[in-house]
Each structure stands twice: as structure tokens, then as C-alpha cells.
PDB file of N, CA and C in Angstrom:
ATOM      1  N   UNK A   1      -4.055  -5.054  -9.316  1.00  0.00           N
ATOM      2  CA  UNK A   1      -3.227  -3.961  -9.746  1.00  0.00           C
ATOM      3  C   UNK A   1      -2.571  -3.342  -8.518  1.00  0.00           C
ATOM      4  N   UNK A   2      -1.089  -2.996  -8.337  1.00  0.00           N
ATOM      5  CA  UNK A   2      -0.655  -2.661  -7.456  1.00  0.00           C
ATOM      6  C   UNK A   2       0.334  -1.083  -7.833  1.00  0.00           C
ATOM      7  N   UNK A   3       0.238  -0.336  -7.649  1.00  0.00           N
ATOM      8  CA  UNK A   3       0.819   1.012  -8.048  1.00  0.00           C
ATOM      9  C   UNK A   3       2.366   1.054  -7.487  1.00  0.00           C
ATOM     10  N   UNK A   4       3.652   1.118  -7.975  1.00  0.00           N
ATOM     11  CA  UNK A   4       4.455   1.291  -7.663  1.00  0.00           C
ATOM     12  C   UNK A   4       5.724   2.342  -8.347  1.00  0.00           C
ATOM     13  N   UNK A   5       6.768   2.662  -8.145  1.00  0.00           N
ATOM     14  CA  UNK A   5       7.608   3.665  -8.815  1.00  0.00           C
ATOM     15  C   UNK A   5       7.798   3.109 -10.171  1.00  0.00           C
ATOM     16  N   UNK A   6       8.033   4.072 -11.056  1.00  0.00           N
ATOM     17  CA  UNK A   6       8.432   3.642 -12.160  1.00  0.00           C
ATOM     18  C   UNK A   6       9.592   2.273 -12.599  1.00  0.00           C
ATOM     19  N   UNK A   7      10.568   3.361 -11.724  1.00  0.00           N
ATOM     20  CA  UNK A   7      12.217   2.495 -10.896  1.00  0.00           C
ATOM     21  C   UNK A   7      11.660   1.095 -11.608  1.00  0.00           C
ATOM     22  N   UNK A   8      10.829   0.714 -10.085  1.00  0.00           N
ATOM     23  CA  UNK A   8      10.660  -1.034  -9.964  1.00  0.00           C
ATOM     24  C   UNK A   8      10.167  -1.223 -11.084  1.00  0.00           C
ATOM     25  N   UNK A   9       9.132  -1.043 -11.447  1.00  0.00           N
ATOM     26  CA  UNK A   9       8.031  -0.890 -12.639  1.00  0.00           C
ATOM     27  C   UNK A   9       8.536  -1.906 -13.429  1.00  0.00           C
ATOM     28  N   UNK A  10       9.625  -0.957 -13.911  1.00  0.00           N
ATOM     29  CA  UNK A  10      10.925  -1.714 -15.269  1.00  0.00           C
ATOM     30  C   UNK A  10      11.602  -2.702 -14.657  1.00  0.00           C
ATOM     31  N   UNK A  11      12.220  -2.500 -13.719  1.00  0.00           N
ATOM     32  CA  UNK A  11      12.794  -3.906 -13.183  1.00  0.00           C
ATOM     33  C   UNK A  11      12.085  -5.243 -12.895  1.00  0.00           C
ATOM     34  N   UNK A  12      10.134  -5.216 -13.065  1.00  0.00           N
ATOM     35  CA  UNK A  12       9.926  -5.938 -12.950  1.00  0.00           C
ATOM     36  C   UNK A  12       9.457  -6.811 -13.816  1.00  0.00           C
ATOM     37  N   UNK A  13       9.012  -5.300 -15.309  1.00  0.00           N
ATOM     38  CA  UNK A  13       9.088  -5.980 -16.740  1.00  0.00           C
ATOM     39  C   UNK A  13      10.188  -6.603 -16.915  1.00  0.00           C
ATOM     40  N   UNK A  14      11.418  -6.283 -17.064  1.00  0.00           N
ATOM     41  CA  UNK A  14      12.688  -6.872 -17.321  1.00  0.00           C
ATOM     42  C   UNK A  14      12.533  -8.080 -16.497  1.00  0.00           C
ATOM     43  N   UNK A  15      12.068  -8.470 -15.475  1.00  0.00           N
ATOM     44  CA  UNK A  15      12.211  -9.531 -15.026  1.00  0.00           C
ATOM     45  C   UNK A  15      11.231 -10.552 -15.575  1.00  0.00           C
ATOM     46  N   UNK A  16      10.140 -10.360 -15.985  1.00  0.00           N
ATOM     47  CA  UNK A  16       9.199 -10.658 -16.120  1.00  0.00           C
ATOM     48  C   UNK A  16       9.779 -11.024 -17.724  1.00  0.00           C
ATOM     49  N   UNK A  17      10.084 -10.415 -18.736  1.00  0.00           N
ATOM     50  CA  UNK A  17      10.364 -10.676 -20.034  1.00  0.00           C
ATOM     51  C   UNK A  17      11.650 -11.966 -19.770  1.00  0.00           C
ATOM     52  N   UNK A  18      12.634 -11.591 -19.196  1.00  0.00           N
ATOM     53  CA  UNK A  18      13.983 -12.437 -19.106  1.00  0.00           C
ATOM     54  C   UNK A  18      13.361 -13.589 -18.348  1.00  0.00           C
ATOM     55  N   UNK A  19      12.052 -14.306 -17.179  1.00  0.00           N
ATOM     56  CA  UNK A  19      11.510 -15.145 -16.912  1.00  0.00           C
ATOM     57  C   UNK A  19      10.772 -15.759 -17.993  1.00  0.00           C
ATOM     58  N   UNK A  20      10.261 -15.389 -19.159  1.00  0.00           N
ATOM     59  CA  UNK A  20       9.167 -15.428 -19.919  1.00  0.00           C
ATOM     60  C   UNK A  20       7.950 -15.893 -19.251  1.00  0.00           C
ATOM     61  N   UNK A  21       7.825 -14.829 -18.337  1.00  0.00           N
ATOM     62  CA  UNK A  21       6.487 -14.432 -17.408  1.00  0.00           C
ATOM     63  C   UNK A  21       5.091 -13.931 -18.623  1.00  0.00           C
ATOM     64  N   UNK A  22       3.968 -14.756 -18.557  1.00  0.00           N
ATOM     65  CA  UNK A  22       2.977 -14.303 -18.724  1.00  0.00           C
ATOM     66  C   UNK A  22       1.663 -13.197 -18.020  1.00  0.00           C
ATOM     67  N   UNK A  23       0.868 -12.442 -18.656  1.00  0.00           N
ATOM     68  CA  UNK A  23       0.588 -11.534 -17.976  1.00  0.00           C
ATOM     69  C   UNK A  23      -0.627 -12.137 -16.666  1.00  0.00           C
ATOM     70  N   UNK A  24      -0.990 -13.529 -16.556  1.00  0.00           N
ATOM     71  CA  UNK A  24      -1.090 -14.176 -15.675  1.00  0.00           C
ATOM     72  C   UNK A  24      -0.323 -14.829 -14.704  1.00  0.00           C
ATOM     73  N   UNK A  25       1.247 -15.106 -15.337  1.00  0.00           N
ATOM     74  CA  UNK A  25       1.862 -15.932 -14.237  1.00  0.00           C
ATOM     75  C   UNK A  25       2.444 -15.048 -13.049  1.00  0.00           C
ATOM     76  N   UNK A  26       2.391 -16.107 -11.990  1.00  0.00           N
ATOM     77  CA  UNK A  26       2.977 -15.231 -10.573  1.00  0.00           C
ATOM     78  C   UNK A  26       4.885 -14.690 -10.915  1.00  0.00           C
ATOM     79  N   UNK A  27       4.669 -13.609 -10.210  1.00  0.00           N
ATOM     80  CA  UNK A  27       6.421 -13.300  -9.969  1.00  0.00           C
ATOM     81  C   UNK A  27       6.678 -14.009  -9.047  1.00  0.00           C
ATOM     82  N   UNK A  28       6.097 -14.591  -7.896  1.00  0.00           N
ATOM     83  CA  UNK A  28       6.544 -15.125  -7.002  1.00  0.00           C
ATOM     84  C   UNK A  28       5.445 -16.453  -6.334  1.00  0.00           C
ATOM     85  N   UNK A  29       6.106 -17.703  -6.686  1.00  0.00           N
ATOM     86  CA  UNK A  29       5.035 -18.961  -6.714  1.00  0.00           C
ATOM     87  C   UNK A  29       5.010 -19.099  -5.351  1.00  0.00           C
ATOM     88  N   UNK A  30       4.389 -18.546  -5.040  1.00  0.00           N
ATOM     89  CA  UNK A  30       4.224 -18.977  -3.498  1.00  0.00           C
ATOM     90  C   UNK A  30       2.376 -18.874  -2.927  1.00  0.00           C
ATOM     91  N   UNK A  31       2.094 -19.038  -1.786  1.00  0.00           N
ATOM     92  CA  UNK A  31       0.871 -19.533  -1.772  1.00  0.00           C
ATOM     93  C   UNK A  31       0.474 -18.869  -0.186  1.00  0.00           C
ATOM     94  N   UNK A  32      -0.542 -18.556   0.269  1.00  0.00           N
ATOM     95  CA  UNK A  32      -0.976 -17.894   1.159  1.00  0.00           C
ATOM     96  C   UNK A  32      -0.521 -18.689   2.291  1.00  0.00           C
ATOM     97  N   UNK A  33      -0.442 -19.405   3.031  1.00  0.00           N
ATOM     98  CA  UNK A  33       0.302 -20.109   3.875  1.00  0.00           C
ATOM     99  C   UNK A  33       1.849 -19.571   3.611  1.00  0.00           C
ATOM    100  N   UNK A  34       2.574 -19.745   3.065  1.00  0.00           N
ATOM    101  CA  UNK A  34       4.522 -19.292   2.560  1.00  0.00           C
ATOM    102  C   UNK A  34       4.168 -18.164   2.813  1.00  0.00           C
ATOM    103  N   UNK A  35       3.240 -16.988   2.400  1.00  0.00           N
ATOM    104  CA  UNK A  35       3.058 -15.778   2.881  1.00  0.00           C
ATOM    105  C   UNK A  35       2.751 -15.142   4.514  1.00  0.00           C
ATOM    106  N   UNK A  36       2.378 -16.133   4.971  1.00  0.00           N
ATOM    107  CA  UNK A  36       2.128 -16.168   6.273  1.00  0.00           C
ATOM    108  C   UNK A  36       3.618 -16.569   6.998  1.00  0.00           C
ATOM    109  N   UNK A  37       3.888 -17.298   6.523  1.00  0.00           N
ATOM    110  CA  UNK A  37       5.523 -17.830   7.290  1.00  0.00           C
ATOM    111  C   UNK A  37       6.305 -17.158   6.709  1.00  0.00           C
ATOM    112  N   UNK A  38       6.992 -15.858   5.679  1.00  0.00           N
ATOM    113  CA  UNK A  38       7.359 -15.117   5.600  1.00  0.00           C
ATOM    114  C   UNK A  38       7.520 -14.035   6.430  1.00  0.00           C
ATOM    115  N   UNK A  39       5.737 -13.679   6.866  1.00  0.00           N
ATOM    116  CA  UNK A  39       5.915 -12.577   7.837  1.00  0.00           C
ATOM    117  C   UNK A  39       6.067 -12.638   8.915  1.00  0.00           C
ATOM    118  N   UNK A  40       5.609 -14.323  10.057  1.00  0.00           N
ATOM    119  CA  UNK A  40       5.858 -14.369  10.863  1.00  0.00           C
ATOM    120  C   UNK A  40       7.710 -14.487  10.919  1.00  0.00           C
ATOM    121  N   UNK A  41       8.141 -15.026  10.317  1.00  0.00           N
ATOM    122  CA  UNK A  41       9.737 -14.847   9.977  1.00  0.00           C
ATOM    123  C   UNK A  41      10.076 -13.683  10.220  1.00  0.00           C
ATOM    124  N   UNK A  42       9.783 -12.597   9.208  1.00  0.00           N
ATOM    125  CA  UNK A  42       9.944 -11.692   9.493  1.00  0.00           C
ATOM    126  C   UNK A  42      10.037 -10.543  10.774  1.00  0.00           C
ATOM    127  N   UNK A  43       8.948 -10.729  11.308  1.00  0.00           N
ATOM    128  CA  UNK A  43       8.149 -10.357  12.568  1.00  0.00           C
ATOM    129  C   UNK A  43       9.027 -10.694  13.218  1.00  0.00           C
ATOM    130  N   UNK A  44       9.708 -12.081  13.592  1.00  0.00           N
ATOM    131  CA  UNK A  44      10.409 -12.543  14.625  1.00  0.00           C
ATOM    132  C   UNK A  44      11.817 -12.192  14.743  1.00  0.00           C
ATOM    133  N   UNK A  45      12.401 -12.135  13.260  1.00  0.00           N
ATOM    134  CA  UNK A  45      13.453 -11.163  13.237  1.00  0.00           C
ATOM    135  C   UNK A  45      13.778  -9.736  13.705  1.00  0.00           C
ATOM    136  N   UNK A  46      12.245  -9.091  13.476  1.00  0.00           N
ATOM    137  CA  UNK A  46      12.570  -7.845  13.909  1.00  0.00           C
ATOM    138  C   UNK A  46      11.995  -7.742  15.354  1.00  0.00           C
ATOM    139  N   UNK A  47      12.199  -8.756  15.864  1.00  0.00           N
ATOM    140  CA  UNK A  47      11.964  -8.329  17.528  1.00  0.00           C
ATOM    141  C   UNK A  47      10.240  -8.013  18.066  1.00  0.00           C
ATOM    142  N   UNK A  48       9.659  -8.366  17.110  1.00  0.00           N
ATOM    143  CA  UNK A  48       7.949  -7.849  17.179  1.00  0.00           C
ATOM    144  C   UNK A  48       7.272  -8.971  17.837  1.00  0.00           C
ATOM    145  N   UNK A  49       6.953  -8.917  19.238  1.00  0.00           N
ATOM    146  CA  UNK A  49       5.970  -9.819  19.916  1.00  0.00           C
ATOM    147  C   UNK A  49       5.045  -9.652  20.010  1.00  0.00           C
ATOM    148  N   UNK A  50       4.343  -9.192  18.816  1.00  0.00           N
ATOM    149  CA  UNK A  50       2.840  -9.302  18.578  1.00  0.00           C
ATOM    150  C   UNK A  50       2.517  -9.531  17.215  1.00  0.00           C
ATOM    151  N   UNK A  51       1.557 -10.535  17.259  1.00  0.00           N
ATOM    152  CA  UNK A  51       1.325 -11.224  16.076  1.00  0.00           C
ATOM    153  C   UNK A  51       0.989  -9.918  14.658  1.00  0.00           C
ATOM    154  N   UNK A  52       1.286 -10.225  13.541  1.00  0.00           N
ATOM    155  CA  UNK A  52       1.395  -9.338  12.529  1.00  0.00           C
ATOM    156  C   UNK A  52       0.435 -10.199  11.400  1.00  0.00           C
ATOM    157  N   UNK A  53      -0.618  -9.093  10.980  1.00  0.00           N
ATOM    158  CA  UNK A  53      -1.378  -9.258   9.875  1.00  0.00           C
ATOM    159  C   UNK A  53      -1.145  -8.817   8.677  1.00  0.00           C
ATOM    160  N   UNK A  54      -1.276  -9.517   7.664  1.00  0.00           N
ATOM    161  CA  UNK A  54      -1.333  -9.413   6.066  1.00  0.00           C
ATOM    162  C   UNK A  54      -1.833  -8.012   5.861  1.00  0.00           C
ATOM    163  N   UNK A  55      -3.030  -7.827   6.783  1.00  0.00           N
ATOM    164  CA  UNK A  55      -3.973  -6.817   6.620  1.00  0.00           C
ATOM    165  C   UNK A  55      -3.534  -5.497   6.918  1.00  0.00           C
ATOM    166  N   UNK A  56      -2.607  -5.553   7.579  1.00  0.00           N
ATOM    167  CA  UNK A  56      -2.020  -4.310   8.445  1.00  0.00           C
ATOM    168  C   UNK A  56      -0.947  -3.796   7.257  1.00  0.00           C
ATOM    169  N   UNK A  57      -0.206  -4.784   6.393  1.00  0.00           N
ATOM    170  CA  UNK A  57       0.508  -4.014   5.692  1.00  0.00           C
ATOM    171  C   UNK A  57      -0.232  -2.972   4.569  1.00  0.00           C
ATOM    172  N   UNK A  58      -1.354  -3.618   4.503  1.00  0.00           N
ATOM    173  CA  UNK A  58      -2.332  -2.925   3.344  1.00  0.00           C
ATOM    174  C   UNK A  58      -2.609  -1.641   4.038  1.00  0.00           C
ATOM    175  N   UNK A  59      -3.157  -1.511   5.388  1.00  0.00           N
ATOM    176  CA  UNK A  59      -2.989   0.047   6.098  1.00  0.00           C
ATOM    177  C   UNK A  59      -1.736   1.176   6.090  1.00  0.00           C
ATOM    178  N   UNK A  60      -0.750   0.031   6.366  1.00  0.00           N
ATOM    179  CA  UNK A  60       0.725   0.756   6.679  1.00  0.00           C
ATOM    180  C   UNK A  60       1.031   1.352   5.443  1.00  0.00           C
ATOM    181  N   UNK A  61       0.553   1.024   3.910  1.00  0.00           N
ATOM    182  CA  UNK A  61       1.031   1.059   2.572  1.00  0.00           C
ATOM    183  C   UNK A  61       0.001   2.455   2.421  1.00  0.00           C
ATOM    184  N   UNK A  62      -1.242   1.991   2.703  1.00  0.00           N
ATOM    185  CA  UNK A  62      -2.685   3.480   2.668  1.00  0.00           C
ATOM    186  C   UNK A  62      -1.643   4.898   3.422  1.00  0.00           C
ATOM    187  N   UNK A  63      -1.904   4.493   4.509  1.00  0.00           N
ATOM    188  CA  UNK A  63      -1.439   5.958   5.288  1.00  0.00           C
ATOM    189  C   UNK A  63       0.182   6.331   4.812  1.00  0.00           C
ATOM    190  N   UNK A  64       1.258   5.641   4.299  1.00  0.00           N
ATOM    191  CA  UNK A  64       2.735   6.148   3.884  1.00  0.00           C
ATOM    192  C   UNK A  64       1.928   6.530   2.815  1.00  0.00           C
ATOM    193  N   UNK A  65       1.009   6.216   1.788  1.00  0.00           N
ATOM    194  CA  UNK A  65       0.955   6.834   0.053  1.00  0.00           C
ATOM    195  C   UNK A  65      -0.138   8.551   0.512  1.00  0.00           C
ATOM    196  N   UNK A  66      -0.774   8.059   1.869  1.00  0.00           N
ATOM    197  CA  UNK A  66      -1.331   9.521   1.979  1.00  0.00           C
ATOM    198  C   UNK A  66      -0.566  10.708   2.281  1.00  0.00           C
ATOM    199  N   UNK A  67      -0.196  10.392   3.036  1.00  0.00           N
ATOM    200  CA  UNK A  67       1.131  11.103   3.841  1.00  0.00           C
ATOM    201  C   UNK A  67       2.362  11.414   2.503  1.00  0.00           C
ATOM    202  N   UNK A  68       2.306  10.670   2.067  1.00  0.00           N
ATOM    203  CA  UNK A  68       3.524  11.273   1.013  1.00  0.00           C
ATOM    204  C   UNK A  68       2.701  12.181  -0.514  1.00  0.00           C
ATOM    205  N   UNK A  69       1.437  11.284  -0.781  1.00  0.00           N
ATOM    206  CA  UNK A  69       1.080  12.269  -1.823  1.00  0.00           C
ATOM    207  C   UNK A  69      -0.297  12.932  -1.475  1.00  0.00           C
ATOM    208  N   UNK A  70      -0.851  13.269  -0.372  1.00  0.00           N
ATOM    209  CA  UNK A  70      -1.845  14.074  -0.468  1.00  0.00           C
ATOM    210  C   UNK A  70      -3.145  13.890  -1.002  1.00  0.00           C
ATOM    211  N   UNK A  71      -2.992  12.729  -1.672  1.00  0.00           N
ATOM    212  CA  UNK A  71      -4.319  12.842  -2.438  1.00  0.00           C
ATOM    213  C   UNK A  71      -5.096  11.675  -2.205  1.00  0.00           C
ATOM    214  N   UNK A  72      -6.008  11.607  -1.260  1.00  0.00           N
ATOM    215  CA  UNK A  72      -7.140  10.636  -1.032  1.00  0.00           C
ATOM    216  C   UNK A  72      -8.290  10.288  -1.884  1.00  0.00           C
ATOM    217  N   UNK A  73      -8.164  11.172  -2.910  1.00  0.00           N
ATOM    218  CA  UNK A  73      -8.832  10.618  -4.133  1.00  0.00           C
ATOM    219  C   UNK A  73      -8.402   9.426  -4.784  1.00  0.00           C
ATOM    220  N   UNK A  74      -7.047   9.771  -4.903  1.00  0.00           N
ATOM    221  CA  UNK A  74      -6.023   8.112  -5.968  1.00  0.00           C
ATOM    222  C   UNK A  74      -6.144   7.268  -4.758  1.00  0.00           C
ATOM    223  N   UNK A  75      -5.638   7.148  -3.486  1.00  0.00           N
ATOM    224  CA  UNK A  75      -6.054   6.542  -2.751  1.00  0.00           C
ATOM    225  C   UNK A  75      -7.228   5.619  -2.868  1.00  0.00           C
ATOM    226  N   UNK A  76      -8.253   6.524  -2.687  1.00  0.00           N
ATOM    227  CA  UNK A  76      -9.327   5.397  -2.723  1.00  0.00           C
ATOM    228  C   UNK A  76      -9.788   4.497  -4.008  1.00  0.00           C
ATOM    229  N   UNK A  77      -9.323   5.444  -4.912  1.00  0.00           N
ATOM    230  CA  UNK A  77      -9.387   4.631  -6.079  1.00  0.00           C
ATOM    231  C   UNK A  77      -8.195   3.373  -6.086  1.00  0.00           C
ATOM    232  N   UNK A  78      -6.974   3.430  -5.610  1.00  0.00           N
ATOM    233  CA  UNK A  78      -5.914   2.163  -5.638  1.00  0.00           C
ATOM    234  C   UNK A  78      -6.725   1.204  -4.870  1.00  0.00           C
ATOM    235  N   UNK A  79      -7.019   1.525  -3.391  1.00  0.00           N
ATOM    236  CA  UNK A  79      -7.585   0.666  -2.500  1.00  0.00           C
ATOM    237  C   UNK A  79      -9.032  -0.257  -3.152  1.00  0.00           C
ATOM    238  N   UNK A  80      -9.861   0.315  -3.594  1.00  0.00           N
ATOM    239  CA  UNK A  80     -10.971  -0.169  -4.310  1.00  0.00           C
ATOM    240  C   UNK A  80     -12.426   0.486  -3.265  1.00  0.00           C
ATOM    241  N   UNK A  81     -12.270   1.290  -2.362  1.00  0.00           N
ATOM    242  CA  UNK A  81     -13.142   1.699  -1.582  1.00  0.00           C
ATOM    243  C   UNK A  81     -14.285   2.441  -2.274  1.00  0.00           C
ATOM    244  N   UNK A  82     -15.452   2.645  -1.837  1.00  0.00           N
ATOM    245  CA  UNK A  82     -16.842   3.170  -2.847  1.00  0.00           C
ATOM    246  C   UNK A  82     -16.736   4.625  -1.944  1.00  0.00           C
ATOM    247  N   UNK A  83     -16.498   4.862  -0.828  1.00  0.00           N
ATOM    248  CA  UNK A  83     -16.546   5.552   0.014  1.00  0.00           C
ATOM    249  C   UNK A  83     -15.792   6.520   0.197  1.00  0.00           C
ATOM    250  N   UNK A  84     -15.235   8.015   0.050  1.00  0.00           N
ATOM    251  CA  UNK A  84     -14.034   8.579   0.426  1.00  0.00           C
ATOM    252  C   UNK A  84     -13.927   8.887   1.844  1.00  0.00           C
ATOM    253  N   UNK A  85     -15.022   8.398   2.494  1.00  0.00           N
ATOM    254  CA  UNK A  85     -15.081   8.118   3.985  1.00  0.00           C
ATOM    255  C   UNK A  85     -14.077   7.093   4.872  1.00  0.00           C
ATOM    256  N   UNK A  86     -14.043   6.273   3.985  1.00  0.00           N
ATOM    257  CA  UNK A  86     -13.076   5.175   4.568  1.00  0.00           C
ATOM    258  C   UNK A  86     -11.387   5.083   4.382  1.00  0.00           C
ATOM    259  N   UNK A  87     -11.383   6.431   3.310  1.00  0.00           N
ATOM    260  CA  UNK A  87      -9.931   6.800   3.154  1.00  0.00           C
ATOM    261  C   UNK A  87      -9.610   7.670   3.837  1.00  0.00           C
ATOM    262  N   UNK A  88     -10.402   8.595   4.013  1.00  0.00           N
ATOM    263  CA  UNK A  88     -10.445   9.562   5.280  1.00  0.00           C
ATOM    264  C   UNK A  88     -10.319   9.323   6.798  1.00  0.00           C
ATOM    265  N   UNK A  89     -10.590   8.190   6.987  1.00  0.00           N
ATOM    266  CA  UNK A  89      -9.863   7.735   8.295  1.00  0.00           C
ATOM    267  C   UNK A  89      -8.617   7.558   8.901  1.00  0.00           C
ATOM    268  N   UNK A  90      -7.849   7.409   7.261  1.00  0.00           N
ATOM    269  CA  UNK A  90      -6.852   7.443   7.290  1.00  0.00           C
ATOM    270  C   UNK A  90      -6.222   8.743   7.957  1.00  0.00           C
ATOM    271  N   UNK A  91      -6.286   9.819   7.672  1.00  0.00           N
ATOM    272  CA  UNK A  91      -6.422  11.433   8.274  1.00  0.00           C
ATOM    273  C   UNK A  91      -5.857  11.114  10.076  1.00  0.00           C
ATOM    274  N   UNK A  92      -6.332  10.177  10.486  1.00  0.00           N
ATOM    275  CA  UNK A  92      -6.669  10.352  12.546  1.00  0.00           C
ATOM    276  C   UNK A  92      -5.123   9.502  12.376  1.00  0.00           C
ATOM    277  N   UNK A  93      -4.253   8.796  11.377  1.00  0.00           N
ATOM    278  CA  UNK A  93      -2.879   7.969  11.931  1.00  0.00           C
ATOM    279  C   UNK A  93      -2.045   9.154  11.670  1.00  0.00           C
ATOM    280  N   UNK A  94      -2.356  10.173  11.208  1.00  0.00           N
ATOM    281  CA  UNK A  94      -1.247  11.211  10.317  1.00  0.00           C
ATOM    282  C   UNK A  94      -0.934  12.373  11.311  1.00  0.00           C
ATOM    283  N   UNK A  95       0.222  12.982  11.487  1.00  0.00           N
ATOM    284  CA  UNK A  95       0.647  13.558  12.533  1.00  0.00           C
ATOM    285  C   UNK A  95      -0.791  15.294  12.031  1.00  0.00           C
ATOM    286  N   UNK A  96      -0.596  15.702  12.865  1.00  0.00           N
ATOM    287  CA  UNK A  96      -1.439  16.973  12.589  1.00  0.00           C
ATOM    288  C   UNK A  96      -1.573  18.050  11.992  1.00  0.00           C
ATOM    289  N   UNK A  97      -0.191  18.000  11.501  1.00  0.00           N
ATOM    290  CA  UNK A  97       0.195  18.857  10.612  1.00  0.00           C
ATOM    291  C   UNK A  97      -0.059  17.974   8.816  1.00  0.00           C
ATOM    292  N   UNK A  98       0.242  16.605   8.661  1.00  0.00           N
ATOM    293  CA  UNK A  98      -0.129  16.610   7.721  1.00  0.00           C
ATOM    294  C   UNK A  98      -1.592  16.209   7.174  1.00  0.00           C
ATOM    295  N   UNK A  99      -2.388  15.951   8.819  1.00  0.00           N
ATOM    296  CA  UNK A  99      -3.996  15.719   8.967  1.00  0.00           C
ATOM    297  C   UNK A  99      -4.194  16.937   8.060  1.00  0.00           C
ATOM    298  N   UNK A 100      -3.971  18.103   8.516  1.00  0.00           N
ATOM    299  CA  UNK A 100      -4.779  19.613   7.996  1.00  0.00           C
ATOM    300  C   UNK A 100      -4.028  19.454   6.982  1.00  0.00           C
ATOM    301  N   UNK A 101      -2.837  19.589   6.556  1.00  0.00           N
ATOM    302  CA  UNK A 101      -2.493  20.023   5.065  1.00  0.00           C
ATOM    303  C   UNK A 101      -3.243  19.082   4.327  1.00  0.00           C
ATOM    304  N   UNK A 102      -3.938  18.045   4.204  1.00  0.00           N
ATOM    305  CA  UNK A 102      -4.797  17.328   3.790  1.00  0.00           C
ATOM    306  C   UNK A 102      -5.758  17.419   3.016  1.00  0.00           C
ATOM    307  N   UNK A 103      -6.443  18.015   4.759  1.00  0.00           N
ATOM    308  CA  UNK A 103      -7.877  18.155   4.510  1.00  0.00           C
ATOM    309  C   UNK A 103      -8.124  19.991   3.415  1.00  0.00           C
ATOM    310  N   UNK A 104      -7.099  20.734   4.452  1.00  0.00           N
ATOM    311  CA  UNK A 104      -7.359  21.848   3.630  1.00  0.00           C
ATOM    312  C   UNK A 104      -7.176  21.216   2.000  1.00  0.00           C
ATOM    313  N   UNK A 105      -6.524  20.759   1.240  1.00  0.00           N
ATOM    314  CA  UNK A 105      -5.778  20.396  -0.067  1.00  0.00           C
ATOM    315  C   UNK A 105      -7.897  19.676  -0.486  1.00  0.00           C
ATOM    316  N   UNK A 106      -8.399  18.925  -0.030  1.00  0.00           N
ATOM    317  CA  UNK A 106      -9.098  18.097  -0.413  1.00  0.00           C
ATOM    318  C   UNK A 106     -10.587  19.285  -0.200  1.00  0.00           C
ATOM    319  N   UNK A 107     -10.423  20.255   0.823  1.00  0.00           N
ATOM    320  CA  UNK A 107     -11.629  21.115   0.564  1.00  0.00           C
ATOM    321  C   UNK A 107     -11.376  22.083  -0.161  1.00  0.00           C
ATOM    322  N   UNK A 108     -10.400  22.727  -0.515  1.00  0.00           N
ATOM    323  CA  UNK A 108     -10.035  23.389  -1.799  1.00  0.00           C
ATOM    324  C   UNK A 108     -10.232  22.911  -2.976  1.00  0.00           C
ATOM    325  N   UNK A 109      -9.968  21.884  -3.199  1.00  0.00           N
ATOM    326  CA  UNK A 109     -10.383  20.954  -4.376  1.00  0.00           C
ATOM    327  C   UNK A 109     -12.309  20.580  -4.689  1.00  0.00           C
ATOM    328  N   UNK A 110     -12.564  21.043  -3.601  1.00  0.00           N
ATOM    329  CA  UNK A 110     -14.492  20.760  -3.728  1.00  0.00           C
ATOM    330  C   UNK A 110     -14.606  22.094  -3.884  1.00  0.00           C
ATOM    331  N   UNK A 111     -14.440  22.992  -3.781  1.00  0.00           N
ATOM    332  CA  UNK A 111     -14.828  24.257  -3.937  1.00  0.00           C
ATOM    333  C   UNK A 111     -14.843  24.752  -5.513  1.00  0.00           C
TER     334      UNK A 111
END
């Protein structure tokens, strides 16, 4: 399950109906290797001389959805984490101002 704007949402049912996509089949047949040569593609286009992980976009995606919505609760629930410890780390990439508007938001909410 991947959480995205409504926007796409529909554009991807619509795509998905006009493909006659099943709720198993891939949107995109490609295979973990093609995913790997995508990003190094990518990577190399944008001038990046250091190798780039799969894994890193899954961080880069955590800290933009914290940073934009505040809430490390949905967070950890999208991510699949048992821990709200490990979403909370997230907190130390976020400039300081939106570290505290954060945390205050998340200890107000325990109270």
C-alpha cells in the first residue's frame, strides 16, 4: 500500500481500468534489477557521484510526508514500524523549527 494524492489516485484508477489492470497486476512490469538501472540512470543524469539506494528514497519520502504533515503517528503507521521511536528519528533531518513544531504537536496530543 502506498499513500498518495487523490490527483494521482484517479489517474491511476483510470489507468488501471483503460489497461484492464487487475488488483494484482503490476502498473509497471519491470523487475528489481530495471529498477536499479533506472536509478542509476537517473543518478547519472543528475550529476550525483555517489552511488544511490532504493532505500534512501523510502527515507527521503518519510521525512518530506513529516515535514509537510506533522503527524508521526500516520507515518509510522504508512511505513509499517512497531515503534514510534523509529519515526521519531526522523525529527534530527528536519530543520529546527519544524523539529519543535513537531514534537510540541505530538506532546500535546499525549496529554
Amino acid at each position: 500500500m502506498v499513500a498518495c494524492p487523490e490527483r494521482l489516485a484517479k489517474k491511476l484508477q483510470a489507468y488501471a481500468c483503460k489497461h484492464k489492470l487487475g488488483p494484482n497486476d503490476k502498473f509497471f512490469p519491470i523487475n528489481r534489477q530495471r529498477g536499479w538501472q533506472i536509478i542509476k540512470e537517473a543518478s547519472k543524469r543528475a550529476g550525483l557521484n555517489k552511488r544511490i539506494y532504493l532505500h534512501i528514497l523510502r527515507h527521503s519520502d518519510a521525512i518530506e510526508r513529516l515535514r509537510q504533515t506533522g503527524n508521526p503517528k500516520a507515518l509510522q503507521h504508512h511505513l509499517g514500524h512497531a515503534s514510534p521511536l523509529m519515526v521519531m528519528r526522523y525529527l534530527f533531518t528536519l530543520t529546527q523549527d519544524d523539529s519543535l513544531r513537531i514534537q510540541q504537536q505530538v506532546e500535546f496530543e499525549e496529554k
